[in-house]
Protein backbone atom coordinates (compact mmCIF):
# COMPACT_ATOMS: atom_id res chain seq x y z
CA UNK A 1 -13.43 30.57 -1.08
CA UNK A 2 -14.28 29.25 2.31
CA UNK A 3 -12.40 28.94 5.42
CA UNK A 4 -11.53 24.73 5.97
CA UNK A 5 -12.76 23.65 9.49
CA UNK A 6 -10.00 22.27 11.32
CA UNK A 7 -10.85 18.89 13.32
CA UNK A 8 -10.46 18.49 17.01
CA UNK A 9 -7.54 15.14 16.77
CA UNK A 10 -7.61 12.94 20.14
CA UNK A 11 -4.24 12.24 19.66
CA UNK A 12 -1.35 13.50 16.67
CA UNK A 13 0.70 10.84 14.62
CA UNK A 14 3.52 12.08 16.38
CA UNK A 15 2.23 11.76 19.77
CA UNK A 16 0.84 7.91 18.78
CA UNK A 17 4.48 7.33 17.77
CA UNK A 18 6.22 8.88 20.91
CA UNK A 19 3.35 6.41 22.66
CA UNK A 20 4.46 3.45 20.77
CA UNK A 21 7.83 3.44 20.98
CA UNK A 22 7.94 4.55 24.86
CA UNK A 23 5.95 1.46 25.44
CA UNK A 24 7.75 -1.48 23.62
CA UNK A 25 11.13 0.13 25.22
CA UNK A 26 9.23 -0.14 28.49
CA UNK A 27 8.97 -4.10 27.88
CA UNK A 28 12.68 -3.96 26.78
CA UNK A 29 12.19 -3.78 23.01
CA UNK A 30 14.50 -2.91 20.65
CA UNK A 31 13.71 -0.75 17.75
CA UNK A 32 14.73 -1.65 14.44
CA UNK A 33 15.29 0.72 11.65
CA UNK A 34 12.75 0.39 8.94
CA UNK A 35 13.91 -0.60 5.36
CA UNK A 36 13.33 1.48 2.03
CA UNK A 37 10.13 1.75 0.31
CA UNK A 38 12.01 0.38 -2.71
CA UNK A 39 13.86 -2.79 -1.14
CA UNK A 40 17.65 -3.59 -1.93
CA UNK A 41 18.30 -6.77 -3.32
CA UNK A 42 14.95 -8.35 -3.49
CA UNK A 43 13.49 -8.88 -7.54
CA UNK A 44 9.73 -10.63 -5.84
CA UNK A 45 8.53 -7.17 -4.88
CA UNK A 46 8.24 -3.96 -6.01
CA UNK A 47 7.81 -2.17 -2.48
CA UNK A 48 7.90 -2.97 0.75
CA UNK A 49 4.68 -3.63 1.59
CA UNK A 50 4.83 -5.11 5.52
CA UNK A 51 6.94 -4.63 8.68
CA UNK A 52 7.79 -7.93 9.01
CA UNK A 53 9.23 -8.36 5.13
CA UNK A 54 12.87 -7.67 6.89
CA UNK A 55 12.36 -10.07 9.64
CA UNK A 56 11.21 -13.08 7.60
CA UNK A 57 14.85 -14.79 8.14
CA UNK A 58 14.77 -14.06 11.60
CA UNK A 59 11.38 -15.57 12.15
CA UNK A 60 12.55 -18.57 10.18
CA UNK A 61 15.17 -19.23 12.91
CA UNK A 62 18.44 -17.10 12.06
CA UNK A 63 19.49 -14.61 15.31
CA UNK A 64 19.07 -10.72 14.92
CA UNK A 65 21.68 -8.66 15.97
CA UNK A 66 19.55 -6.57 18.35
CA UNK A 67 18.25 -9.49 20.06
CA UNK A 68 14.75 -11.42 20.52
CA UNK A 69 12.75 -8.64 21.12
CA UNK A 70 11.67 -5.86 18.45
CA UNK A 71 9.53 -3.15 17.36
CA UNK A 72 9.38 -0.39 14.55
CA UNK A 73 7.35 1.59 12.49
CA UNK A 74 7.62 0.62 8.62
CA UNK A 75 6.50 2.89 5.97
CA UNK A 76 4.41 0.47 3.34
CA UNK A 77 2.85 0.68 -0.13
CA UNK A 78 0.60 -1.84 -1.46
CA UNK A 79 -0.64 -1.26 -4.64
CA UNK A 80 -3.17 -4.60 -5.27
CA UNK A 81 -6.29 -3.01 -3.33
CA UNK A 82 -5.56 0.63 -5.24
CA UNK A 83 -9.18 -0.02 -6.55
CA UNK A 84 -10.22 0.07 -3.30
CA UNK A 85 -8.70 3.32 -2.36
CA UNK A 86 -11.36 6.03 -2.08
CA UNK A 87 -13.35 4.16 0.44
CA UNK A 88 -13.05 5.64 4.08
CA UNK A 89 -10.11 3.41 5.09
CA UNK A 90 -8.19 2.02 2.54
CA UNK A 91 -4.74 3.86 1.14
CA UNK A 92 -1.37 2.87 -1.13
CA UNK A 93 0.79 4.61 1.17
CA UNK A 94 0.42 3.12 5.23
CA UNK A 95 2.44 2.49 8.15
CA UNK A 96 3.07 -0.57 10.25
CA UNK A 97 3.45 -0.68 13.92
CA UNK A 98 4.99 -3.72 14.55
CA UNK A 99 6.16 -5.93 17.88
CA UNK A 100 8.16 -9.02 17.23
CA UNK A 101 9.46 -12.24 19.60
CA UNK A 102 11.51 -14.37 18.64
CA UNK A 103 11.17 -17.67 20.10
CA UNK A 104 10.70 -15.62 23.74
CA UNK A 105 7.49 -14.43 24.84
CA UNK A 106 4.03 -15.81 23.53
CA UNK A 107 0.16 -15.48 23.53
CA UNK A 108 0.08 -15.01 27.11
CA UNK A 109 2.27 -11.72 27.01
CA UNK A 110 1.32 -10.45 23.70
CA UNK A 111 -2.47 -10.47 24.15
CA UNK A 112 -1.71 -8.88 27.39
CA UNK A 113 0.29 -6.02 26.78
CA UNK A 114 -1.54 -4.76 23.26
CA UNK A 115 -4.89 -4.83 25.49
CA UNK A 116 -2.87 -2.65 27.72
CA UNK A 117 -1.22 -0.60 25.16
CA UNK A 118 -5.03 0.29 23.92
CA UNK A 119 -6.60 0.42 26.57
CA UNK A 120 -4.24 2.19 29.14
CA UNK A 121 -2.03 4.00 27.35
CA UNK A 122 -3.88 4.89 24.45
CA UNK A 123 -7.05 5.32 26.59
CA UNK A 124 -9.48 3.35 24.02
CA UNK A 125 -12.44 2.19 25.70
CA UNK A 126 -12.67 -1.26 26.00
CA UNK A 127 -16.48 -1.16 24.99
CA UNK A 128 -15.62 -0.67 21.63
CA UNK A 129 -13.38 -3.65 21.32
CA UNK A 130 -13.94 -6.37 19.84
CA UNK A 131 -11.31 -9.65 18.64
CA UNK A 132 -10.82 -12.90 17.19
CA UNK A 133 -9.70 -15.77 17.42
CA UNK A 134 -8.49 -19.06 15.17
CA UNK A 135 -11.56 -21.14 15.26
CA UNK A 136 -9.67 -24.49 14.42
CA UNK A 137 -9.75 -27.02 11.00
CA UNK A 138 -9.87 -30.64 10.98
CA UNK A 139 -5.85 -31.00 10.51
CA UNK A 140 -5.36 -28.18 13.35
CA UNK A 141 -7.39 -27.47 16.48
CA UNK A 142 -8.96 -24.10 17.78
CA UNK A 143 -6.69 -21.68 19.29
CA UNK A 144 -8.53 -22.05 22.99
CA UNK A 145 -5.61 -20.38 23.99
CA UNK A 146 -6.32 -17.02 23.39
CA UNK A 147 -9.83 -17.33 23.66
CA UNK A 148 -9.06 -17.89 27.32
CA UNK A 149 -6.45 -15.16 27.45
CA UNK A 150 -9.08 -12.29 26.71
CA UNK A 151 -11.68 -13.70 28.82
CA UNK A 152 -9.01 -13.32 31.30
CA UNK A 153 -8.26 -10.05 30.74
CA UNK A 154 -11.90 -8.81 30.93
CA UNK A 155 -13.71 -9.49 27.28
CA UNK A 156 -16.95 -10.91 27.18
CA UNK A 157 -17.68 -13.61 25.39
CA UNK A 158 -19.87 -12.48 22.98
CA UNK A 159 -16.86 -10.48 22.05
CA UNK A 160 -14.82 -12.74 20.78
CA UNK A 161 -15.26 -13.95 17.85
CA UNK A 162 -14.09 -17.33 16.21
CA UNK A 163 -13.48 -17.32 12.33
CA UNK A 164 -11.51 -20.22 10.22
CA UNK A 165 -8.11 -20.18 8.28
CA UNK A 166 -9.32 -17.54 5.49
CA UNK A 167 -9.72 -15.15 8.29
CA UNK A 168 -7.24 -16.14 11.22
CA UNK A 169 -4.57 -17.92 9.73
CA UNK A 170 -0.98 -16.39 8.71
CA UNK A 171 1.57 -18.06 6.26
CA UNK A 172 2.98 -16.97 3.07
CA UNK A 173 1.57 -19.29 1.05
CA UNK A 174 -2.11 -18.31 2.91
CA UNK A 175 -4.43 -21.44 3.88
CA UNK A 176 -2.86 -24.24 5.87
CA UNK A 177 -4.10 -26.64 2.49
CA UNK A 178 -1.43 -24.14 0.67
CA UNK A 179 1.23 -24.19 2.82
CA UNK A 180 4.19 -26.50 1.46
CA UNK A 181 6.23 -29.23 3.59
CA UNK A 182 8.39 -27.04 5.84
CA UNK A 183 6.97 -24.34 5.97
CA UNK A 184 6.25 -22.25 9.29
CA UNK A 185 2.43 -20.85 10.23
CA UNK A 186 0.40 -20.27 12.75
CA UNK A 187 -3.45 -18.80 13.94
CA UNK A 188 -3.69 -15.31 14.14
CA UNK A 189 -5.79 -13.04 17.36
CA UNK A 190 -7.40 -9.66 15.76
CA UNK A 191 -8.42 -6.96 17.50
CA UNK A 192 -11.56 -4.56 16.13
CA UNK A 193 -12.72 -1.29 16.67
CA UNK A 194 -16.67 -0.81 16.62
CA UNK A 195 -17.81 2.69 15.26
CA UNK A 196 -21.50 2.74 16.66
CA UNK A 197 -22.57 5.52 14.50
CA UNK A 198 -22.51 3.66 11.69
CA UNK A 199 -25.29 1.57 10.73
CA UNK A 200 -25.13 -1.81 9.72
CA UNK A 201 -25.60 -2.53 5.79
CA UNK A 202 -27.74 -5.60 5.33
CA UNK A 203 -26.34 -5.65 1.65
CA UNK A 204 -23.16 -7.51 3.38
CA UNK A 205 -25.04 -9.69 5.52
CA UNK A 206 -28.53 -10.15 7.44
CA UNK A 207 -25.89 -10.05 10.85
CA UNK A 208 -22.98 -7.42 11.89
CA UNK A 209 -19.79 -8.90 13.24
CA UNK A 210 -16.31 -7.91 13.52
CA UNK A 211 -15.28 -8.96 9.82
CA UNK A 212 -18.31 -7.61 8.36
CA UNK A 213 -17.25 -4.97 5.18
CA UNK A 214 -20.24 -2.68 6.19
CA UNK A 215 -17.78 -0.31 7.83
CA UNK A 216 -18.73 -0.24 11.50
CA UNK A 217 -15.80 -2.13 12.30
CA UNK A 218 -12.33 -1.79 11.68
CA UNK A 219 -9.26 -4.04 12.25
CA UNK A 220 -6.79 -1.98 14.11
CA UNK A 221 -4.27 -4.78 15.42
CA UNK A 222 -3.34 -8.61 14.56
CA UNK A 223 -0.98 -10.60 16.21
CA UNK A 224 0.26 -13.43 14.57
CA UNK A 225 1.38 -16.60 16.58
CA UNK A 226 4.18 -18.42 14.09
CA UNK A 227 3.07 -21.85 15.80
CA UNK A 228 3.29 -25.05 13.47
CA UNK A 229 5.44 -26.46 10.81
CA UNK A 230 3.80 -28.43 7.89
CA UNK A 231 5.21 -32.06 7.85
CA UNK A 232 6.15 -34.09 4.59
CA UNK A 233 2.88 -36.12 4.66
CA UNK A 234 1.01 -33.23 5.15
CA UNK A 235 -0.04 -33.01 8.98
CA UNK A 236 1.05 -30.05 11.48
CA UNK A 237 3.83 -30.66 14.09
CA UNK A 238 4.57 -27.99 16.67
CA UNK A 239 7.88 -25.66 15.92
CA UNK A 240 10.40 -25.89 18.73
CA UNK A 241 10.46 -22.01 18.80
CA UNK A 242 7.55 -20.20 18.63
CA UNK A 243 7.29 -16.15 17.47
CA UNK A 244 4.90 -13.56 17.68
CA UNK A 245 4.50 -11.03 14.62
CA UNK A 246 2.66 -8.13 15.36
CA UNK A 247 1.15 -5.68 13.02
CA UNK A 248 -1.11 -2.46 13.68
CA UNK A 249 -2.19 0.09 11.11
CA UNK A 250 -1.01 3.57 12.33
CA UNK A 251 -3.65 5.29 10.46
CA UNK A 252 -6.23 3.46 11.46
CA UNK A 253 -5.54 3.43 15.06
CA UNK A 254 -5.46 7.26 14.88
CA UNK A 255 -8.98 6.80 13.11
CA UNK A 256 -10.06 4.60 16.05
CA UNK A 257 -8.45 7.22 18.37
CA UNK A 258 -10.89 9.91 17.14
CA UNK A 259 -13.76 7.41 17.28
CA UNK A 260 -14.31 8.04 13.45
CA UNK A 261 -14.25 5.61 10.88
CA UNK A 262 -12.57 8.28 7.95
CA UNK A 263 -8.64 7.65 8.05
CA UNK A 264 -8.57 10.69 6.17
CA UNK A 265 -10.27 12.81 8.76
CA UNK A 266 -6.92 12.03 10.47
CA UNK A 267 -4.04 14.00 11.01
CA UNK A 268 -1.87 11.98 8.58
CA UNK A 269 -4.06 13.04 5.85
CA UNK A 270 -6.58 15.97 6.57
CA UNK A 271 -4.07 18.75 5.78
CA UNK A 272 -3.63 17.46 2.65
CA UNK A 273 -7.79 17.50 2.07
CA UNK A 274 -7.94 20.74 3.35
CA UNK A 275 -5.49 21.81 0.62
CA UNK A 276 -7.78 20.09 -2.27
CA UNK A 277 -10.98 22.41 -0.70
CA UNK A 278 -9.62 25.04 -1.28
CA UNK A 279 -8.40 24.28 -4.73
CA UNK A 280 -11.54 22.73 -5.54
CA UNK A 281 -13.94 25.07 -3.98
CA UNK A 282 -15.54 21.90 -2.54
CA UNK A 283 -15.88 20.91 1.01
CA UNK A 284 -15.24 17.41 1.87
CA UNK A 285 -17.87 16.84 4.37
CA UNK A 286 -20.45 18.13 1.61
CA UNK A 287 -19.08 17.42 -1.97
CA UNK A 288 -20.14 14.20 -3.72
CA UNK A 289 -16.59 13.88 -4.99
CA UNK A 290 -15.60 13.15 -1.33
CA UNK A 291 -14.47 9.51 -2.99
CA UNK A 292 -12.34 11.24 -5.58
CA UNK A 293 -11.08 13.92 -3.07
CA UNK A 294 -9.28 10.57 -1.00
CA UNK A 295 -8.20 9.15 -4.06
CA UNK A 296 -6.01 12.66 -5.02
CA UNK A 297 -5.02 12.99 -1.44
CA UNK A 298 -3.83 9.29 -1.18
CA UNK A 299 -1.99 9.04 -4.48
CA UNK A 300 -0.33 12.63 -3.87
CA UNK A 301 0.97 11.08 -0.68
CA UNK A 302 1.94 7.86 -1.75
CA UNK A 303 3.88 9.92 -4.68
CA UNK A 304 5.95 12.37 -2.70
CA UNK A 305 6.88 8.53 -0.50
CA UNK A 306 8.13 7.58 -3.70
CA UNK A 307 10.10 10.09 -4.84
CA UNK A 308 12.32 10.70 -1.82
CA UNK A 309 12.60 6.95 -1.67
CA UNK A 310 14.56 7.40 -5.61
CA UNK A 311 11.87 6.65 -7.82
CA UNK A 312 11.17 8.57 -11.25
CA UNK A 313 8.29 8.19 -13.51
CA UNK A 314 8.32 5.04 -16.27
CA UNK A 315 7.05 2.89 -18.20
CA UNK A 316 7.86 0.10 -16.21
CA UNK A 317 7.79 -1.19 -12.35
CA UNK A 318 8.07 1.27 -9.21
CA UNK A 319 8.20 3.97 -11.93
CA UNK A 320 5.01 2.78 -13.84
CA UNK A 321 3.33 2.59 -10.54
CA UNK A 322 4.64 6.22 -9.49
CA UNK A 323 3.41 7.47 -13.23
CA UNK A 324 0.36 5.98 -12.34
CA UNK A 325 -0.38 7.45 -9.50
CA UNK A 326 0.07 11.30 -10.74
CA UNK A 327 -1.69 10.79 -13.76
CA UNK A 328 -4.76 9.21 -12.18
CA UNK A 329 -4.76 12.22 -9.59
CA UNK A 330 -4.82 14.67 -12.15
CA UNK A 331 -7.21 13.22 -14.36
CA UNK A 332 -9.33 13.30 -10.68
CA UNK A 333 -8.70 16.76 -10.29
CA UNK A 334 -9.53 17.64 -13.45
CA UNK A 335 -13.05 15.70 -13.29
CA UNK A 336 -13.99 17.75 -10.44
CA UNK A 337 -12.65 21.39 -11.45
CA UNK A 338 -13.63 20.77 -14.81
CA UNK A 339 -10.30 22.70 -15.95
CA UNK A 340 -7.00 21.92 -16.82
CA UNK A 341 -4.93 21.09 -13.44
CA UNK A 342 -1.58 23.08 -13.84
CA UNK A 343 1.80 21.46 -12.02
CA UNK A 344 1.82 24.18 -9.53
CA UNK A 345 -2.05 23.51 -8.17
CA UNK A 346 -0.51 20.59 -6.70
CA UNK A 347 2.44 21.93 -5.24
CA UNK A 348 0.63 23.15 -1.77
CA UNK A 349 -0.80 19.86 -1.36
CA UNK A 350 2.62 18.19 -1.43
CA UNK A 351 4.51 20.46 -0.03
CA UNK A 352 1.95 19.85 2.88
CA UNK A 353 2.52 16.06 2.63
CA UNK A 354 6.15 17.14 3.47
CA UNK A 355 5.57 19.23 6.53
CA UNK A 356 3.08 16.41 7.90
CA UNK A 357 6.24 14.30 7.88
CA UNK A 358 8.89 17.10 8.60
CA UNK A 359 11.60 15.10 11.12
CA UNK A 360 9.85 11.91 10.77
CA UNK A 361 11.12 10.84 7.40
CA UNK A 362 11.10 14.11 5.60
CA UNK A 363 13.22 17.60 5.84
CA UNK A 364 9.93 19.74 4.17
CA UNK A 365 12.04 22.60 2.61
CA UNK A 366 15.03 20.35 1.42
CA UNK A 367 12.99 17.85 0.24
CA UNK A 368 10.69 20.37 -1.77
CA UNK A 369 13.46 20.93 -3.73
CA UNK A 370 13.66 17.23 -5.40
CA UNK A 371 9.91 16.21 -5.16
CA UNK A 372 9.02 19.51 -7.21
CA UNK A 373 10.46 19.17 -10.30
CA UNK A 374 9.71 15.51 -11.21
CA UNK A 375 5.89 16.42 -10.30
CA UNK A 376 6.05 19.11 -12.47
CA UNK A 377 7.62 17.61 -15.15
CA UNK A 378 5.43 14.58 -15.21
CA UNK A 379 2.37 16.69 -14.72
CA UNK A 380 3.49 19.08 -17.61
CA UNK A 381 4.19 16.33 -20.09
CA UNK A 382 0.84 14.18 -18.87
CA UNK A 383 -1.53 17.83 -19.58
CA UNK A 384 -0.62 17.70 -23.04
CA UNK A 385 -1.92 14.50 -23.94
CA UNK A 386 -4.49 14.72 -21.18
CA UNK A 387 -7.03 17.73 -22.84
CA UNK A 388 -6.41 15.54 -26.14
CA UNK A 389 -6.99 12.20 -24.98
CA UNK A 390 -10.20 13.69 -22.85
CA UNK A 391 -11.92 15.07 -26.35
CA UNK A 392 -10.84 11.61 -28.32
CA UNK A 393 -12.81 10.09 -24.77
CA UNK A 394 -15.78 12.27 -25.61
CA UNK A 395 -16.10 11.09 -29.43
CA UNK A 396 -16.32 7.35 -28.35
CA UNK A 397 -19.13 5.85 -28.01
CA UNK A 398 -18.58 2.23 -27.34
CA UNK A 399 -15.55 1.19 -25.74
CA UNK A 400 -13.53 -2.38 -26.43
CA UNK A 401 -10.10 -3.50 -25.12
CA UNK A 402 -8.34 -2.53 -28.51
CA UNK A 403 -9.75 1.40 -28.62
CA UNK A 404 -8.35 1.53 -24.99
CA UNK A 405 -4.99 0.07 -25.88
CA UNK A 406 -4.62 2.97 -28.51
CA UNK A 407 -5.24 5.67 -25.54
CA UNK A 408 -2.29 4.00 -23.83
CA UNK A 409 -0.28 4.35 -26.72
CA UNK A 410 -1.34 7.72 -28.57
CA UNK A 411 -2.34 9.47 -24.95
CA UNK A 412 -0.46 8.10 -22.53
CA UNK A 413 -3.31 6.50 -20.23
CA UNK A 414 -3.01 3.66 -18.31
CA UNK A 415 -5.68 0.88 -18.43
CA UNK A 416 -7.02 1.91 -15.41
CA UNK A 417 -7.53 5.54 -16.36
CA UNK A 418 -9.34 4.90 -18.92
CA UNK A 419 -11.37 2.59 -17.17
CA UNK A 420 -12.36 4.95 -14.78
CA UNK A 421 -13.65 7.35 -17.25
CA UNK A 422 -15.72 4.55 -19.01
CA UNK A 423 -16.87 3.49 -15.26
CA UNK A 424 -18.73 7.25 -15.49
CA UNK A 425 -20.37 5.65 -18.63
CA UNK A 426 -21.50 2.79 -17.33
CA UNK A 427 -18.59 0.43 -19.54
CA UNK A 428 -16.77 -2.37 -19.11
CA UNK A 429 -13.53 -2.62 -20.48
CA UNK A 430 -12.31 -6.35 -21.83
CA UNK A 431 -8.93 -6.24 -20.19
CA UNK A 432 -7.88 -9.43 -21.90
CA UNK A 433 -8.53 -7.85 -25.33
CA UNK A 434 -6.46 -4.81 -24.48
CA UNK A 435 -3.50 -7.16 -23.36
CA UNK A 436 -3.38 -9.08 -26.80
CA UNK A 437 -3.03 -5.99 -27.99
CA UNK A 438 -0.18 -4.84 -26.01
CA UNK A 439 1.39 -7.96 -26.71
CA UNK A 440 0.44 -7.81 -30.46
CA UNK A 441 2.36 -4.54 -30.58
CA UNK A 442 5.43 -5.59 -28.75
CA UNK A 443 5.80 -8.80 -31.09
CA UNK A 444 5.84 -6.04 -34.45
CA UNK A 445 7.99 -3.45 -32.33
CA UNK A 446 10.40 -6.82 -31.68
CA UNK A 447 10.39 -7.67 -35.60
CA UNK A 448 10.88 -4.38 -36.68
CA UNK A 449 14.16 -3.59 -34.77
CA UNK A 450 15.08 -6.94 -35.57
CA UNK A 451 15.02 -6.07 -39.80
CA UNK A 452 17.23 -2.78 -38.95
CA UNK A 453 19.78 -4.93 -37.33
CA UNK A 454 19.82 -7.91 -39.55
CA UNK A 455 22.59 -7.22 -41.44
CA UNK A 456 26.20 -8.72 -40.75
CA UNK A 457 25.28 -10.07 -37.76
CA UNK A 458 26.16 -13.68 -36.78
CA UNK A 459 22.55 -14.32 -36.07
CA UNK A 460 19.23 -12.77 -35.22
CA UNK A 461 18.80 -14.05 -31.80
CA UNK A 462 17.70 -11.86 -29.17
CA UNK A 463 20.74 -12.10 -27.35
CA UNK A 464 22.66 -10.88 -30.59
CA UNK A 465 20.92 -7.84 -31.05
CA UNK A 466 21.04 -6.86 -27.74
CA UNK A 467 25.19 -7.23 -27.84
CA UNK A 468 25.06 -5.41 -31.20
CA UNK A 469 22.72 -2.13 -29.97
CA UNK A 470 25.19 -2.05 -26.77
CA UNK A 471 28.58 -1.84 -29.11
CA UNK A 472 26.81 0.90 -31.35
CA UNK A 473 25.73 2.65 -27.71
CA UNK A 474 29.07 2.10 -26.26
CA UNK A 475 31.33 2.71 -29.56
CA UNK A 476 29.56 6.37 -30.12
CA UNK A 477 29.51 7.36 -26.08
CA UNK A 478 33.59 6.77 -26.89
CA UNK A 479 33.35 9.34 -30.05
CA UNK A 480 31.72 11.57 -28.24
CA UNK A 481 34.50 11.41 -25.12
CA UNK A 482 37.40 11.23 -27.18
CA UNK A 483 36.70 12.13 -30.64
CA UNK A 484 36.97 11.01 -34.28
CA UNK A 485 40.04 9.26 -33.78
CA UNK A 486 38.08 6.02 -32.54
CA UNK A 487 37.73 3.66 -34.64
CA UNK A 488 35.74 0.58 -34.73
CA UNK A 489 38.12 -3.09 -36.31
């Protein structure tokens, strides 16, 4: 084993936090308490996944009890890019710094003070900045605004850039062409952090330029101006109260802070890394499983998030997400070890999740106590299947959406498991095949319970059997309370 080298860190999470929060009470902000992972009450999303998702009636006009001004820092999972995850800046698990007005201040202030949050209090140097701006549509004109607001404050202009709705645009429903009669948008101002030492990829582009995917820039702030209202015959009017909705990945500005692209170089995620070397015998810097390495750490994270926040493993939902998760970091760990990955081999690396977070949203020692034995359980019952799965993996050849359906069902993987491993073989996997399947099997499993149940019932509606299954469910949980006596008339 080798000794991990630990990197130099400009500035801690918890320092960035202290920095944050000092500053937006400095401009009389008001913090507000960030929601559950899980939220209450709301059926259209399985996790929170922004920090404005709480504020949404308040930026639609209805007063918040702490007044006009706001900040916090929301924990987030967003589980659509998880293909993306193993990259040098994309995760599940993230957190939000956000800075809300409602209907007070505007471009003028915003622009202002997030320059000067970066750039004087966080120390960034304005060379690498970059931003953008809304560069207008034939329904709604460019935001020359806050073009003119950062030439004020000092950026060139051949630093700001000027990109259309797909880019600089913010409603729910996305493009301004999308957004129904009603409903509130706005342009949006970015603000990007150039890396130098990276070298532009021409495979995205003969020219480099703030939205460019080549990785020498990063998006580290956007601040959204909640502007217009779309009319009934389609055109934009101007809303009577205008709000500003700020959001800033923590991570990456930390990344930014060390002047390295690698979120997971940070110190938000390198403990954890450091954990996997040694467990791996692999250094990061060096390994060519430096992709799968972030995809372990990340998941592990976004895990131990989940579990505190009251979810358990399923087959369905947060659960099947949380399932998910575990099983596709162990089946990582177990491509690079080449051995079978035990519960405990991944008990330092959460446990060290848990002290990262220790009196920001965790207690470490207490908390150990209820993330451990769902990981290990999950883990222990996924190992089984896993070594058999992996063999009936090496005696197939070709693969087709119905042979992976059966490794969901017989094994236990999920679709995108077993993609993975047929990624390594250079296969594509028919995902619409291996849905008719699934669906194929829940139409028998639906017939065959309905056949037990048949008899004596009024019908064989759905509804029916579902009423009949509860009174046998409910009718024995009273035999078991009070005994033989019960009767059923």
């Amino acid at each position: 084993m080798f000794n991990a080298i630990i990197l130099p860190m400009a500035i801690t999470h918890l320092q960035l936090r202290k920095s944050f929060s000092d500053y937006w009470n400095s401009k009389e902000h008001k913090e507000v308490p960030p929601i559950p992972l899980v939220p209450q009450n709301d059926p259209t999303t399985l996790f929170t996944g922004s920090g404005m998702q709480q504020l949404v009636p308040y930026l639609l006009g209805e007063s918040h009890p702490l007044g006009k001004k706001l900040y916090n820092i929301q924990p987030c999972v967003r589980v659509q890019d998880i293909e993306e995850v193993g990259d040098n800046r994309h995760d599940t698990f993230f957190e939000m710094m956000g800075n809300w007005s409602l209907g007070t201040y505007f471009k003028k202030d915003q622009l202002a003070w997030f320059w000067e949050f970066l750039t004087r209090e966080l120390k960034l140097s304005s060379e690498k900045l970059y931003v953008s701006v809304f560069a207008g549509t034939k329904d709604l004109p460019e935001d020359t605004e806050s073009y003119e607001i950062w030439k004020s404050l000092g950026v060139p202009e051949k630093k700001i850039y000027k990109y259309g709705p797909e880019k600089n645009w913010w409603s729910r429903a996305g493009v301004p062409a999308n957004m129904p009669a009603g409903e509130p948008g706005g342009p949006d101002s970015e603000v990007f952090y150039e890396f130098t030492q990276v070298k532009h990829d021409p495979k995205f582009g003969k020219e480099c330029h703030p939205n460019c995917d080549c990785g020498r820039f990063l998006e580290i702030g956007n601040s959204v101006f909640m502007q217009y209202k779309r009319n009934q015959d389609g055109t934009f009017s101007e809303l009577p109260n205008k709000n500003v909705d700020f959001g800033g990945g923590l991570e990456r500005i930390l990344a930014a802070l060390n002047n390295d692209p690698d979120i997971f170089l940070t110190d938000v995620f390198y403990p954890v890394i450091q954990c996997l070397e040694q467990f791996l015998g692999k250094k990061y810097s060096e390994t060519e499983f430096k992709s799968d390495m972030r995809v372990i750490a990340d998941h592990i994270k976004t895990a131990v998030f989940l579990i505190i926040g009251g979810v358990r493993p399923a087959n369905k939902e947060q659960g099947y997400i949380l399932r998910r998760l575990l099983r596709r970091a162990s089946v990582k760990m177990r491509h690079i070890s080449a051995k079978t990955v035990n519960p405990e081999d991944f008990l330092v690396a959460y446990h060290e999740v848990l002290k990262i977070y220790n009196g920001v949203y965790f207690e470490a020692e207490k908390d150990l106590t209820v993330v451990n034995p769902v990981i290990h359980e999950e883990i222990l019952r996924f190992n089984t299947n896993l070594d058999k799965g992996l063999k009936e993996v090496g005696k197939i050849e070709t693969v087709n959406g119905k042979i992976a359906f059966n490794l969901y069902q017989t094994f236990g993987f999920p679709l995108e498991i077993t993609e993975e491993l047929f990624k390594l073989k250079g296969q594509v996997i028919d995902r619409r095949q291996f849905h008719e399947e699934f669906e194929k099997h829940k139409n028998l499993s639906r017939k065959a319970s309905a056949g037990k149940f048949k008899g004596g019932l009024a019908d064989h509606s759905e509804q029916t059997l579902k009423y009949h299954t509860a009174t046998h469910l409910f009718h024995q949980a009273l035999f078991d309370v009070l005994g033989d006596d019960i009767r059923q008339e």
